[in-house]
C-alpha atoms as a PDB file:
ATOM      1  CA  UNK A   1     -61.186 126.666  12.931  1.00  0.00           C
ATOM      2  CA  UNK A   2     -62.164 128.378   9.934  1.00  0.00           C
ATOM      3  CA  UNK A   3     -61.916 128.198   5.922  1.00  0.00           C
ATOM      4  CA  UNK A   4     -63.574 130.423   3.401  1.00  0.00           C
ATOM      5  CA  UNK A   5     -63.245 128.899  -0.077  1.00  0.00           C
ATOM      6  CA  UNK A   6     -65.357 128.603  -3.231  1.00  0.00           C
ATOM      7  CA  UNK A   7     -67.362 125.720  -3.991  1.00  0.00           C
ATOM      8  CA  UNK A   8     -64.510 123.225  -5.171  1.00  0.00           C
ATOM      9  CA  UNK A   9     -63.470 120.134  -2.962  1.00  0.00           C
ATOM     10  CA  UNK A  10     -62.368 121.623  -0.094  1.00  0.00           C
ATOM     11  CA  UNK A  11     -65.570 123.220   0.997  1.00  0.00           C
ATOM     12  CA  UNK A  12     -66.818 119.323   1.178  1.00  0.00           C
ATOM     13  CA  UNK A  13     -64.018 118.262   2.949  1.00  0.00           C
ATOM     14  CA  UNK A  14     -64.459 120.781   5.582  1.00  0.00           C
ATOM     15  CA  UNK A  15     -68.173 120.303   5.804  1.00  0.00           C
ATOM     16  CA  UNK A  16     -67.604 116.533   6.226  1.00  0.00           C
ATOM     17  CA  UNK A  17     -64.599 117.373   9.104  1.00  0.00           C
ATOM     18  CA  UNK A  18     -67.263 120.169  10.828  1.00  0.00           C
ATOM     19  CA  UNK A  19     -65.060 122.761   9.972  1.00  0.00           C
ATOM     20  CA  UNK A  20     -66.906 126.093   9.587  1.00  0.00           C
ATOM     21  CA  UNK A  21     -66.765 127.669   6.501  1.00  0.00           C
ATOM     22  CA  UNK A  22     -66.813 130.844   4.447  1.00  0.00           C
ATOM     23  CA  UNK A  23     -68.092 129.375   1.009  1.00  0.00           C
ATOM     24  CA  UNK A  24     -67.711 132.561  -1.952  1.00  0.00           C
ATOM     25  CA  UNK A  25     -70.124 131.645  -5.234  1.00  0.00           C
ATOM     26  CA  UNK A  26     -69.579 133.581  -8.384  1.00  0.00           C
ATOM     27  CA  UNK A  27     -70.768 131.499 -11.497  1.00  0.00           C
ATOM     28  CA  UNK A  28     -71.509 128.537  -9.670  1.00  0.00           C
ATOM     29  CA  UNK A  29     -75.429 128.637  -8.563  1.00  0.00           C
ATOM     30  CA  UNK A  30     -75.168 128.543  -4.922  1.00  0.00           C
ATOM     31  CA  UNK A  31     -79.019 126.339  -5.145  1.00  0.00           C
ATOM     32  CA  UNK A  32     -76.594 123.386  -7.036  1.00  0.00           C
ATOM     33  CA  UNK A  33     -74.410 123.126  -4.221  1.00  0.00           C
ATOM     34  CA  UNK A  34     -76.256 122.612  -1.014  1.00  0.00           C
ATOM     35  CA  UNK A  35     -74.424 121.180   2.223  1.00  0.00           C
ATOM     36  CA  UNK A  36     -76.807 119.605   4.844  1.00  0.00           C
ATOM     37  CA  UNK A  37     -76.471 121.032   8.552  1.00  0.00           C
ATOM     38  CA  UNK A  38     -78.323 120.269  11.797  1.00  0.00           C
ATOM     39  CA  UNK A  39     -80.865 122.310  12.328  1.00  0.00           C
ATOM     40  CA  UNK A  40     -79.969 125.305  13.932  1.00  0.00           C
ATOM     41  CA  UNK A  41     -76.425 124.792  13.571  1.00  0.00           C
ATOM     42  CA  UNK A  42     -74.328 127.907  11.410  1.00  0.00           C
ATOM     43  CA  UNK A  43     -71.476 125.684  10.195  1.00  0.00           C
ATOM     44  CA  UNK A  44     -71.930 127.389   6.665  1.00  0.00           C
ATOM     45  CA  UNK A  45     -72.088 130.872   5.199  1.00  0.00           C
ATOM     46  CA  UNK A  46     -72.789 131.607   1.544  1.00  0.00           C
ATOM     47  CA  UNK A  47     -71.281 134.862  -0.181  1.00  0.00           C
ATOM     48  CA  UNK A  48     -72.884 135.237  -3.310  1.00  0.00           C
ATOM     49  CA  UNK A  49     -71.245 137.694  -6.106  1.00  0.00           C
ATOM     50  CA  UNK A  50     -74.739 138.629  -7.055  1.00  0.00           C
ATOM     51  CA  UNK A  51     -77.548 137.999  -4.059  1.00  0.00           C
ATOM     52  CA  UNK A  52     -80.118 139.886  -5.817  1.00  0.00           C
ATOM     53  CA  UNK A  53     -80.490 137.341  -9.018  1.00  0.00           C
ATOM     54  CA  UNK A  54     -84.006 136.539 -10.078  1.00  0.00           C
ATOM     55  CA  UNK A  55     -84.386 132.837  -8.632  1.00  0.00           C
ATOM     56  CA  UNK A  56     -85.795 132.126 -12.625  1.00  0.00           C
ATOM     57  CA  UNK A  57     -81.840 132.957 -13.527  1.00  0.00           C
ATOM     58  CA  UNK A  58     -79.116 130.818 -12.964  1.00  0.00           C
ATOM     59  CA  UNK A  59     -75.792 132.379 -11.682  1.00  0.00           C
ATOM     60  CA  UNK A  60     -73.485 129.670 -14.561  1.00  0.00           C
ATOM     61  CA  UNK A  61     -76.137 130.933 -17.199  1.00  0.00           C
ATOM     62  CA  UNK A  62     -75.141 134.739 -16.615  1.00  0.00           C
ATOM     63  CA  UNK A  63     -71.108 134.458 -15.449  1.00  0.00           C
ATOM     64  CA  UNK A  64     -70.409 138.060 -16.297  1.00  0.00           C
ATOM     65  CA  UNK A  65     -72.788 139.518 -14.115  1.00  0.00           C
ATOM     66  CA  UNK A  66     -71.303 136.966 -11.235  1.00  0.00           C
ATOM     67  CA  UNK A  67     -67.794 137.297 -10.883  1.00  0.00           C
ATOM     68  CA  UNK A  68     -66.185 136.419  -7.693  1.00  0.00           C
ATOM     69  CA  UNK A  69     -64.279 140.038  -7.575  1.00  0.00           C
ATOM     70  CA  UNK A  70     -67.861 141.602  -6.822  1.00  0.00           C
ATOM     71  CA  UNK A  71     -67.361 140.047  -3.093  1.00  0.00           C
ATOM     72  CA  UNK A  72     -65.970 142.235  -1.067  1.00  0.00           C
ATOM     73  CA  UNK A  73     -63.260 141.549   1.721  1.00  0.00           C
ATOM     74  CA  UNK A  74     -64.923 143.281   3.988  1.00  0.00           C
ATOM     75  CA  UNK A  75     -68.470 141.032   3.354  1.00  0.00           C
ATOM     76  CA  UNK A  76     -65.511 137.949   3.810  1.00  0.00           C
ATOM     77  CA  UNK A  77     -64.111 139.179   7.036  1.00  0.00           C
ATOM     78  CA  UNK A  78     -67.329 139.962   8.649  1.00  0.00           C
ATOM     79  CA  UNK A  79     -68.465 136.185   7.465  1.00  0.00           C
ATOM     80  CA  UNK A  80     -65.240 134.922   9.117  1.00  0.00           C
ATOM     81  CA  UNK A  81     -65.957 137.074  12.458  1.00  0.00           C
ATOM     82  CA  UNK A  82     -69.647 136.009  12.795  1.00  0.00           C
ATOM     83  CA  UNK A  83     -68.703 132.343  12.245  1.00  0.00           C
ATOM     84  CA  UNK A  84     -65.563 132.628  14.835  1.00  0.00           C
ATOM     85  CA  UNK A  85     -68.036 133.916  17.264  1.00  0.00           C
ATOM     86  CA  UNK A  86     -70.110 130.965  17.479  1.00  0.00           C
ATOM     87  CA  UNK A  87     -70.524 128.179  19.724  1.00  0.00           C
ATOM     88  CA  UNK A  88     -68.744 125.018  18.071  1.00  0.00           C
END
């Protein structure tokens, strides 16, 4: 029903099956790695290890101000529960 992942392989295989997803991004710029979805759909949420990033900075260019352990669980579990609680 459900997988939360970072952005390796997969996240794309579960995007292409219409499995919902929990995607985490640390280093990897979440802007390189966009999934398409129909419109109005949430198939997809994106935890980001550092959502307040100038958009001039790239998260790869600055890793050790985006590492993944700056996600919390409880950001993850509330991702999970909000996604669970949709219409498929």
């Amino acid at each position: 029903d459900l997988l939360v992942t970072n952005d390796t392989g997969p996240r794309h295989l579960a995007a292409g099956m219409g499995t919902r997803c929990v995607s985490l991004f640390g280093p990897t710029d979440p802007r390189w790695a966009a999934l398409h979805e129909a419109p109005g759909a949430l198939r997809e949420i994106h935890l980001l290890a550092e959502p307040f990033l100038p958009a001039e900075i790239v998260a790869d260019r600055v890793a050790r101000f985006c590492g993944m352990h700056r996600i919390s669980v409880g950001d993850a579990l509330h991702a999970c529960l909000r996604l669970l609680s949709t219409d498929r």
